[in-house]
PDB file of N, CA and C in Angstrom:
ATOM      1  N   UNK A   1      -8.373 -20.362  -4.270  1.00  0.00           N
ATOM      2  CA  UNK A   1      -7.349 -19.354  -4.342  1.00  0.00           C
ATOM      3  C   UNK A   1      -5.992 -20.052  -4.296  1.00  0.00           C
ATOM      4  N   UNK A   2      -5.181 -19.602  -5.476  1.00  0.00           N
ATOM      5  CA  UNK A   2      -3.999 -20.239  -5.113  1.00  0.00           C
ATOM      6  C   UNK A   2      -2.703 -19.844  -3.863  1.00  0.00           C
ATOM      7  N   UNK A   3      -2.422 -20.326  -3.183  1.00  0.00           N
ATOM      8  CA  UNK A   3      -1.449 -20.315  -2.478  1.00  0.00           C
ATOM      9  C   UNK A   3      -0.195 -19.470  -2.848  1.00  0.00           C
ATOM     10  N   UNK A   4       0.542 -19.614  -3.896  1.00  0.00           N
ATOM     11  CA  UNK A   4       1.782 -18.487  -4.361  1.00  0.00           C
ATOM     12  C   UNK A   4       1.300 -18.577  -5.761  1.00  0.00           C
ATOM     13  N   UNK A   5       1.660 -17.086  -6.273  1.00  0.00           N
ATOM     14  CA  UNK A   5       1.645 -17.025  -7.764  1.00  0.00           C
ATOM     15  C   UNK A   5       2.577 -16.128  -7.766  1.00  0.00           C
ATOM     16  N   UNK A   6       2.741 -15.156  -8.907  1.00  0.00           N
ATOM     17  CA  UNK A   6       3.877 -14.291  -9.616  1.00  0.00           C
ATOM     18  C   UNK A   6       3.888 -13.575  -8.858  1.00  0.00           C
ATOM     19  N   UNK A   7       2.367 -12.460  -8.638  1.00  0.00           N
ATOM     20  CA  UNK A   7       2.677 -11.351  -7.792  1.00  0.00           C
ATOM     21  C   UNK A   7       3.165 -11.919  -6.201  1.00  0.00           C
ATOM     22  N   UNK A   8       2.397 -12.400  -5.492  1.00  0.00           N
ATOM     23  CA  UNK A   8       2.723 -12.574  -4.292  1.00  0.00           C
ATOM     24  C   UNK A   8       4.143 -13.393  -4.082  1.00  0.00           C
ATOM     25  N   UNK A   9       4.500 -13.934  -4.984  1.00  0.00           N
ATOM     26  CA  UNK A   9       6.385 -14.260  -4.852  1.00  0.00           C
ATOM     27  C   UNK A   9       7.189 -12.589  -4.627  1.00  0.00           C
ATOM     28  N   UNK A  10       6.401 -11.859  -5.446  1.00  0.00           N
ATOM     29  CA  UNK A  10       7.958 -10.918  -6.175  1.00  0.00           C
ATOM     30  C   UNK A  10       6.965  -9.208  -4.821  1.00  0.00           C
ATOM     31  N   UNK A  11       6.017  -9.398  -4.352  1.00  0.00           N
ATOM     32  CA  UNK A  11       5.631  -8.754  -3.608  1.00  0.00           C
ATOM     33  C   UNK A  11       6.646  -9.287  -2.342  1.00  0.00           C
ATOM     34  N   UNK A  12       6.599 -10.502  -1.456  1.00  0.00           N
ATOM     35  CA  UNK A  12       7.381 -10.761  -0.878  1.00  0.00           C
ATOM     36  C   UNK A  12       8.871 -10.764  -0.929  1.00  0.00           C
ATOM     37  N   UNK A  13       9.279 -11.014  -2.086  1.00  0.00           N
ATOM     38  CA  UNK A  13      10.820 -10.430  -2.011  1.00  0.00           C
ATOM     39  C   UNK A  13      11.155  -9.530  -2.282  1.00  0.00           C
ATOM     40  N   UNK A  14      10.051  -8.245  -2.466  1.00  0.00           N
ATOM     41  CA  UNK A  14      10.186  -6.605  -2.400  1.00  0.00           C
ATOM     42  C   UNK A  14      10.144  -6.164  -0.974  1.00  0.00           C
ATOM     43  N   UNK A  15       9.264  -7.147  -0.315  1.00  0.00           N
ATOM     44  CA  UNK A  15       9.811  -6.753   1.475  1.00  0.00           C
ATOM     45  C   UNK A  15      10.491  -7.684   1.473  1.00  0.00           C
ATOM     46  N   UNK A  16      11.652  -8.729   1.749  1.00  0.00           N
ATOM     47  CA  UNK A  16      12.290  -9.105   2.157  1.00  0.00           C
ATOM     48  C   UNK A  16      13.124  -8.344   1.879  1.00  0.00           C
ATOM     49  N   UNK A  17      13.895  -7.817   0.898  1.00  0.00           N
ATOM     50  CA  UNK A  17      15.170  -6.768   0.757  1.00  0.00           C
ATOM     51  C   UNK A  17      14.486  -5.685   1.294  1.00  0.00           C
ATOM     52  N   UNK A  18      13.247  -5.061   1.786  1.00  0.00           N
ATOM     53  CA  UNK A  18      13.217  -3.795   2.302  1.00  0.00           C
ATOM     54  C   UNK A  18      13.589  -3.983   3.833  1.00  0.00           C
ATOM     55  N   UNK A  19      13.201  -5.184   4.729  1.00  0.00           N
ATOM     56  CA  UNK A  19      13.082  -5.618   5.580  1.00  0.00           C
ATOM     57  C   UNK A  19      14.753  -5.657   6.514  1.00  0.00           C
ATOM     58  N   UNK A  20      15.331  -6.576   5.088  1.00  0.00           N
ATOM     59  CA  UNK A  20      16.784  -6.722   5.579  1.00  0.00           C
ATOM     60  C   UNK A  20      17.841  -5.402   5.241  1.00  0.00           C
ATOM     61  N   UNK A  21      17.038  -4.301   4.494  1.00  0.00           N
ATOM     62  CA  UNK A  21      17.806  -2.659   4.387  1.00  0.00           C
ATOM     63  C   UNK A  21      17.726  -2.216   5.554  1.00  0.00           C
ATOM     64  N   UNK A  22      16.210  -2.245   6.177  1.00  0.00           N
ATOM     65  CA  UNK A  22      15.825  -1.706   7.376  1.00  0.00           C
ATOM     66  C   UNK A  22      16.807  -2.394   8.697  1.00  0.00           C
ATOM     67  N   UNK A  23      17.056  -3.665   8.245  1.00  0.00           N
ATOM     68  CA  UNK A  23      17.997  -4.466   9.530  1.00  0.00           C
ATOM     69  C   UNK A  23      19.506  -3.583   9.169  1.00  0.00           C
ATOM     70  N   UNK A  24      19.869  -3.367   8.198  1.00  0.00           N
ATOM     71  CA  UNK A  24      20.971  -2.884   8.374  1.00  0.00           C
ATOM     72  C   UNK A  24      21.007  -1.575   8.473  1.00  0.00           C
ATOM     73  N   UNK A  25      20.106  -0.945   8.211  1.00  0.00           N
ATOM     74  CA  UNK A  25      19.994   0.985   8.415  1.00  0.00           C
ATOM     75  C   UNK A  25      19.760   1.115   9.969  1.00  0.00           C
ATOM     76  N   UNK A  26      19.506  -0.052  10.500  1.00  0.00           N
ATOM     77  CA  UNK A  26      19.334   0.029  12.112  1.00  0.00           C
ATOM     78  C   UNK A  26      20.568   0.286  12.457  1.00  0.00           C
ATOM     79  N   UNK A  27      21.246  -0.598  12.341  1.00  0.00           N
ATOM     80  CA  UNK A  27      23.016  -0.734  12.929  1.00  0.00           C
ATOM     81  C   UNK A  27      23.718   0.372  12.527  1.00  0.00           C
ATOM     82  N   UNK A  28      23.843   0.293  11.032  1.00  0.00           N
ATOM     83  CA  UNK A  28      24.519   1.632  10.690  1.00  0.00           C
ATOM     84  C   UNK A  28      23.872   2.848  10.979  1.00  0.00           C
ATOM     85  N   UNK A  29      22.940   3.286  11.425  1.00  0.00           N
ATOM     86  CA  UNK A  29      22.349   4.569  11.606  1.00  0.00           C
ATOM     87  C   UNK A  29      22.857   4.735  13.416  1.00  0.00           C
ATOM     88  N   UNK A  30      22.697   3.658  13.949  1.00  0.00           N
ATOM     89  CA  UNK A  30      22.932   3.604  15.456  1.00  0.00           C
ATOM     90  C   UNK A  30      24.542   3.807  15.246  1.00  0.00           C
ATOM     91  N   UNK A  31      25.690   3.556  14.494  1.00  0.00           N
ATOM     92  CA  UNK A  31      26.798   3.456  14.891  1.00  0.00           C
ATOM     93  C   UNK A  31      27.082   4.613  13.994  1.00  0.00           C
ATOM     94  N   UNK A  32      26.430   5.542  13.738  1.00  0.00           N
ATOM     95  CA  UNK A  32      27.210   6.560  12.605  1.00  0.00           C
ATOM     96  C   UNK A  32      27.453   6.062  11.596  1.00  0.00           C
ATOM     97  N   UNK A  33      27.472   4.843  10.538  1.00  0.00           N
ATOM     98  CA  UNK A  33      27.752   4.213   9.533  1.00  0.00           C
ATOM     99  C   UNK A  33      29.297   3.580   9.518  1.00  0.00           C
ATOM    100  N   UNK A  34      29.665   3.370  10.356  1.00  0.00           N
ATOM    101  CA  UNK A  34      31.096   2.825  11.526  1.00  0.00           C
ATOM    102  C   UNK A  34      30.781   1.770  12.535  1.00  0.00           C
ATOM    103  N   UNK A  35      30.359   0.896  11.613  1.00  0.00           N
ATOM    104  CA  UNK A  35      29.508  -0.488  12.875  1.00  0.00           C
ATOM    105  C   UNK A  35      31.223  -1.134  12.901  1.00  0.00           C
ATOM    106  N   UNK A  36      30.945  -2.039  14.051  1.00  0.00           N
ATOM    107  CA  UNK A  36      32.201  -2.239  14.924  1.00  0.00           C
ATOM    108  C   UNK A  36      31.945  -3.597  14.650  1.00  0.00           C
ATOM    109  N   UNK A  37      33.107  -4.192  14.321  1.00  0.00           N
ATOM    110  CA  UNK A  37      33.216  -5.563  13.712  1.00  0.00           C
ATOM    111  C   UNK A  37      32.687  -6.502  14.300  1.00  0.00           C
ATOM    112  N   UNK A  38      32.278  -6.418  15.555  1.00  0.00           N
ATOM    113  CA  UNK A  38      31.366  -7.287  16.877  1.00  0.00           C
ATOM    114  C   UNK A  38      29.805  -7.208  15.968  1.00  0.00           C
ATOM    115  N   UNK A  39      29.901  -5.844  16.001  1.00  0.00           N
ATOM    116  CA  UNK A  39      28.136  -5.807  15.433  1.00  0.00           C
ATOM    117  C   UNK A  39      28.110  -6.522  13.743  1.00  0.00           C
ATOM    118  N   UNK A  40      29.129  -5.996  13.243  1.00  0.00           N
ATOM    119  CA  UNK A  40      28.629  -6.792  11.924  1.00  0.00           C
ATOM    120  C   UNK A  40      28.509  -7.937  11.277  1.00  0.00           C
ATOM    121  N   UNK A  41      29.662  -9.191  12.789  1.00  0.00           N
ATOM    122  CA  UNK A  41      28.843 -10.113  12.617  1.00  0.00           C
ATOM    123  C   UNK A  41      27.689 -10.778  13.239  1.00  0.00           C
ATOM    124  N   UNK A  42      26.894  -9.604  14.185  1.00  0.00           N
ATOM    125  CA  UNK A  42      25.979  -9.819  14.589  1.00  0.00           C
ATOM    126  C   UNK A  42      24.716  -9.281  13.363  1.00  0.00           C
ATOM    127  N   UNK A  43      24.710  -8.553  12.714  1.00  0.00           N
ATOM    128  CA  UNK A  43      24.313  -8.199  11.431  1.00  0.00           C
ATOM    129  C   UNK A  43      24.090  -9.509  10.709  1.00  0.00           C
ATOM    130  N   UNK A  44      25.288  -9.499  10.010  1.00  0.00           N
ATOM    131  CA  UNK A  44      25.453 -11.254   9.334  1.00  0.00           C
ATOM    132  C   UNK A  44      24.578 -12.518  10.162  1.00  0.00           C
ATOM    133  N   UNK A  45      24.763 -12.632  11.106  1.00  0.00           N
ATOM    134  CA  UNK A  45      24.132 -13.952  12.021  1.00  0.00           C
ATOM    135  C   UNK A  45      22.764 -13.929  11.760  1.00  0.00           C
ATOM    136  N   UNK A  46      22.334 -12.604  12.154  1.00  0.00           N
ATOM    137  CA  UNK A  46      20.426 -12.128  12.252  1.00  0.00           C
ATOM    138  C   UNK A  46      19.728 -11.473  10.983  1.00  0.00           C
ATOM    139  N   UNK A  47      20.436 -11.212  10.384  1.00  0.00           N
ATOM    140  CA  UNK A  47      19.193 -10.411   8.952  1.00  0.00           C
ATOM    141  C   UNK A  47      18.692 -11.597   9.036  1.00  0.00           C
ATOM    142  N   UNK A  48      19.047 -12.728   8.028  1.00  0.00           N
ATOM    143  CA  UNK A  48      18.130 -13.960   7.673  1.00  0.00           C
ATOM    144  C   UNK A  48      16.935 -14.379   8.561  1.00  0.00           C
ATOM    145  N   UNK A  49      17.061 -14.475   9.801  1.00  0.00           N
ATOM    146  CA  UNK A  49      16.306 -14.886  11.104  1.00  0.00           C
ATOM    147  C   UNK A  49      15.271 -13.731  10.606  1.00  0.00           C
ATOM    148  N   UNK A  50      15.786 -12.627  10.773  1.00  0.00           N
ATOM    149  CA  UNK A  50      14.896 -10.773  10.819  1.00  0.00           C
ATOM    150  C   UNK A  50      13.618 -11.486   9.199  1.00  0.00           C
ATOM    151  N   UNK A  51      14.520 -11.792   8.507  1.00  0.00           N
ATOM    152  CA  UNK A  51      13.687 -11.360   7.221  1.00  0.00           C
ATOM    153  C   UNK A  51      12.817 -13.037   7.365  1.00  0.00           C
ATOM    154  N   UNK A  52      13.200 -13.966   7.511  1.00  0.00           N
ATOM    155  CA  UNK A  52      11.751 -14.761   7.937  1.00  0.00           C
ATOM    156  C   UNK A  52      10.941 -14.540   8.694  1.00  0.00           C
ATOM    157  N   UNK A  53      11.276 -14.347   9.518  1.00  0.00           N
ATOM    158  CA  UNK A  53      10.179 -14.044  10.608  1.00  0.00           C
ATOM    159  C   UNK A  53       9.249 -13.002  10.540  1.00  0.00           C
ATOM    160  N   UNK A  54       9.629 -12.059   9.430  1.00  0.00           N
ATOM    161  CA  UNK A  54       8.668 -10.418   9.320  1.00  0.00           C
ATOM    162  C   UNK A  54       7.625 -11.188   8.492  1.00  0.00           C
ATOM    163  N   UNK A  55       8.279 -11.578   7.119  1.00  0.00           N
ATOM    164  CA  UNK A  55       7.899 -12.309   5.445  1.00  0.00           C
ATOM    165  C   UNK A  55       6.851 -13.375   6.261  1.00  0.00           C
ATOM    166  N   UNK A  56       7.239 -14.128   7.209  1.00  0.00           N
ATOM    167  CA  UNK A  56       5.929 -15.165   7.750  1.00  0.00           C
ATOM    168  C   UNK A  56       5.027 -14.500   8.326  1.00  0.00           C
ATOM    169  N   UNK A  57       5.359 -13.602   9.414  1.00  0.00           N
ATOM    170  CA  UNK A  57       4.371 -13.080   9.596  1.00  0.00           C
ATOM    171  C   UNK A  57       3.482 -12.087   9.271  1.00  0.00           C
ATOM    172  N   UNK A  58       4.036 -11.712   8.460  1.00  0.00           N
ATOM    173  CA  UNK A  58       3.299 -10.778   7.346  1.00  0.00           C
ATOM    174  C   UNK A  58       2.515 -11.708   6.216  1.00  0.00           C
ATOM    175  N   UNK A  59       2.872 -12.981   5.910  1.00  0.00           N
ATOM    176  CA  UNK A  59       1.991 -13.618   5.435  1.00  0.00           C
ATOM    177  C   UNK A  59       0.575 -14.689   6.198  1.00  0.00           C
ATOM    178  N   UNK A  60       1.085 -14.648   7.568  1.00  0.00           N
ATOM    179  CA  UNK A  60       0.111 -15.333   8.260  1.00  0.00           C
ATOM    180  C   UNK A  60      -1.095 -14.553   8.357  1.00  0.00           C
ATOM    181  N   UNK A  61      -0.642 -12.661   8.501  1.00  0.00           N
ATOM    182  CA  UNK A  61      -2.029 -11.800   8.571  1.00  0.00           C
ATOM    183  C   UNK A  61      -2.486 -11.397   7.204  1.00  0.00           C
ATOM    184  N   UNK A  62      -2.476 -12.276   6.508  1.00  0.00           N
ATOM    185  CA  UNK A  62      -2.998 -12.084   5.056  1.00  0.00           C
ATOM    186  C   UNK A  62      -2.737 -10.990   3.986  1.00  0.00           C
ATOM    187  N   UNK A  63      -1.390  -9.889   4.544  1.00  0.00           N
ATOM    188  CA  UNK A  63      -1.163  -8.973   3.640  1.00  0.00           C
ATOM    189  C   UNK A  63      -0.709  -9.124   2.346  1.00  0.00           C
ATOM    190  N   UNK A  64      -0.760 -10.706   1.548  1.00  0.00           N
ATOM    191  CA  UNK A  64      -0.479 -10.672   0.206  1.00  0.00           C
ATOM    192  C   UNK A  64      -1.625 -11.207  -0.272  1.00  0.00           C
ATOM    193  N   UNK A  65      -2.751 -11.358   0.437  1.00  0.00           N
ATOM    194  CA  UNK A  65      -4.220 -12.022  -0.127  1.00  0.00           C
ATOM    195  C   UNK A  65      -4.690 -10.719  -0.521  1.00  0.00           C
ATOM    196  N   UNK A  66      -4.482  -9.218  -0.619  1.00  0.00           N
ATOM    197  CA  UNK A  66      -5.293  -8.153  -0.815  1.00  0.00           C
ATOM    198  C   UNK A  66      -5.005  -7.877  -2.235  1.00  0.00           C
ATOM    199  N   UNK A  67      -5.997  -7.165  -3.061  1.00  0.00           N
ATOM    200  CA  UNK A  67      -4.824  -6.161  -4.108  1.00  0.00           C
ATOM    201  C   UNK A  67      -5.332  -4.779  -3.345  1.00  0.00           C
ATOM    202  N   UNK A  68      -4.068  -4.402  -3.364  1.00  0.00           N
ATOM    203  CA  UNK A  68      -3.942  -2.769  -2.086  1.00  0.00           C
ATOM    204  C   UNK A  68      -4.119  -2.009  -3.207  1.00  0.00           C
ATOM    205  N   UNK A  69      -4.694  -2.039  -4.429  1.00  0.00           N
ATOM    206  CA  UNK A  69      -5.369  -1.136  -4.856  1.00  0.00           C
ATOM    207  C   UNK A  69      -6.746  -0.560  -4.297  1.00  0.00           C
ATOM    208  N   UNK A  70      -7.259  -1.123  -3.367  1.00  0.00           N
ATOM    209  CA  UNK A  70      -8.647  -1.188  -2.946  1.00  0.00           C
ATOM    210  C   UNK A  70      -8.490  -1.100  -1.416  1.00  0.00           C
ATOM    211  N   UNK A  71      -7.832  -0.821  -0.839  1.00  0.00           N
ATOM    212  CA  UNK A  71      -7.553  -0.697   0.815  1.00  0.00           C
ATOM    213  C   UNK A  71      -8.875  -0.227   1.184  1.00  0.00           C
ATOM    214  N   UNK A  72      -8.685  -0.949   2.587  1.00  0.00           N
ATOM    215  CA  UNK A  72      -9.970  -0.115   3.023  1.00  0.00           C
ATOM    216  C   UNK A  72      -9.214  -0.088   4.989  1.00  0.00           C
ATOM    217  N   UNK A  73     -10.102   0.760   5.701  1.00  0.00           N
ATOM    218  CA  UNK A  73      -9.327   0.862   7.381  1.00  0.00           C
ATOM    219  C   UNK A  73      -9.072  -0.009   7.704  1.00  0.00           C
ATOM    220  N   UNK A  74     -10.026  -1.224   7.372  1.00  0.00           N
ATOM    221  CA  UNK A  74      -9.836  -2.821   7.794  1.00  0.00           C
ATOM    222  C   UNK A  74      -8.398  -3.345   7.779  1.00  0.00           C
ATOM    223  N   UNK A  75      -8.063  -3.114   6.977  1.00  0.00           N
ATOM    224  CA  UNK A  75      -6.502  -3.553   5.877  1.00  0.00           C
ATOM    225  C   UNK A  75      -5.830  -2.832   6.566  1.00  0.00           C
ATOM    226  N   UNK A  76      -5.756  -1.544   6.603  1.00  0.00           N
ATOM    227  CA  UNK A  76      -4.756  -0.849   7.306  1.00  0.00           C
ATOM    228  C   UNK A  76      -4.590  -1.299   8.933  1.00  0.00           C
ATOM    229  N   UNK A  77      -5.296  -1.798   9.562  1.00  0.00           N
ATOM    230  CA  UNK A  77      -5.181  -1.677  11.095  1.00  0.00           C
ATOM    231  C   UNK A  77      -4.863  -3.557  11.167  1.00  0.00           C
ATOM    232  N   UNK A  78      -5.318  -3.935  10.000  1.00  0.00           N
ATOM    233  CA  UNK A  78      -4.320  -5.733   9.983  1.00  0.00           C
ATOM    234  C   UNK A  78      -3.071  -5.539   9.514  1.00  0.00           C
ATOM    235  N   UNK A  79      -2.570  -4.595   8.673  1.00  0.00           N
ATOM    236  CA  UNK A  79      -1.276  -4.288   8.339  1.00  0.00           C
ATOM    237  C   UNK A  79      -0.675  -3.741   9.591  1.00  0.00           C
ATOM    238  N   UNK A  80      -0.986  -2.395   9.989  1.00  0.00           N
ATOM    239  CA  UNK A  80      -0.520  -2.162  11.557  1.00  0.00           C
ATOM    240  C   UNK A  80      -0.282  -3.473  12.707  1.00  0.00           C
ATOM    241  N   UNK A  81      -1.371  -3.992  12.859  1.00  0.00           N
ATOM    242  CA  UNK A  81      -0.837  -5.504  13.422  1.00  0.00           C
ATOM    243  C   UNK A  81       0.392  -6.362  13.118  1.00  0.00           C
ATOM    244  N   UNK A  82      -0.013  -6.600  11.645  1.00  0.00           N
ATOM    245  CA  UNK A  82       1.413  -7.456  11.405  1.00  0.00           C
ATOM    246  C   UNK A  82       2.421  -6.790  11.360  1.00  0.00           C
ATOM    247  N   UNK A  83       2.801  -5.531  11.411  1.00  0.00           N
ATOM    248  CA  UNK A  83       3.894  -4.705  12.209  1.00  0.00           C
ATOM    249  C   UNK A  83       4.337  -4.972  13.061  1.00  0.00           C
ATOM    250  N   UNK A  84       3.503  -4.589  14.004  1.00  0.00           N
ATOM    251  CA  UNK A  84       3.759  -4.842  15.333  1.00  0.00           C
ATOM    252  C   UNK A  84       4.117  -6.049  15.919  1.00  0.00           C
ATOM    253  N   UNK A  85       3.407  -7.279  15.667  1.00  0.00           N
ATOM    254  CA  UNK A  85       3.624  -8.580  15.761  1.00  0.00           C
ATOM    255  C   UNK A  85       5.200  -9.153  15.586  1.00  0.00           C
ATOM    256  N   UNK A  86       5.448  -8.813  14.257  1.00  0.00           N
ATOM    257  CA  UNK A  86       6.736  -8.796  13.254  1.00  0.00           C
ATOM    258  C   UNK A  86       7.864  -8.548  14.392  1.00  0.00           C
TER     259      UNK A  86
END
């Protein structure tokens, strides 16, 4: 099995920008969409950190070895994991 190919590149950088939306819909949803210049370069400092650390560990529990055309509970409750983990 190969290690990276087409899909699993462009699958991972479909969660990495969902990952780092979600880092910023945090802040702005918490501040009314009026984040306070303290937070936004705390924003700036941490997405990058946020979005490796999900993208690795979402690849350590094997969620780009599947095609999720075929899910089964198994998949779902290792996906729930690497959630949580994340």
């Amino acid at each position: 099995m190969k290690l990276i190919n087409r899909h699993r590149v462009w699958q991972a950088a479909v969660d990495a920008c969902l990952i780092a939306a979600a880092w910023y819909l945090a802040f702005a949803l918490r501040f009314d969409f009026a984040i306070p210049e303290r937070y936004s370069d705390l924003i700036a400092e941490t997405i990058l950190l946020a979005v490796v650390i999900k993208v690795a560990v979402l690849t350590m529990f094997g969620l780009y070895n599947h095609w999720w055309r075929y899910v089964s509970i198994g998949d779902m409750w290792s996906a729930a994991r690497a959630v949580g983990v994340g």
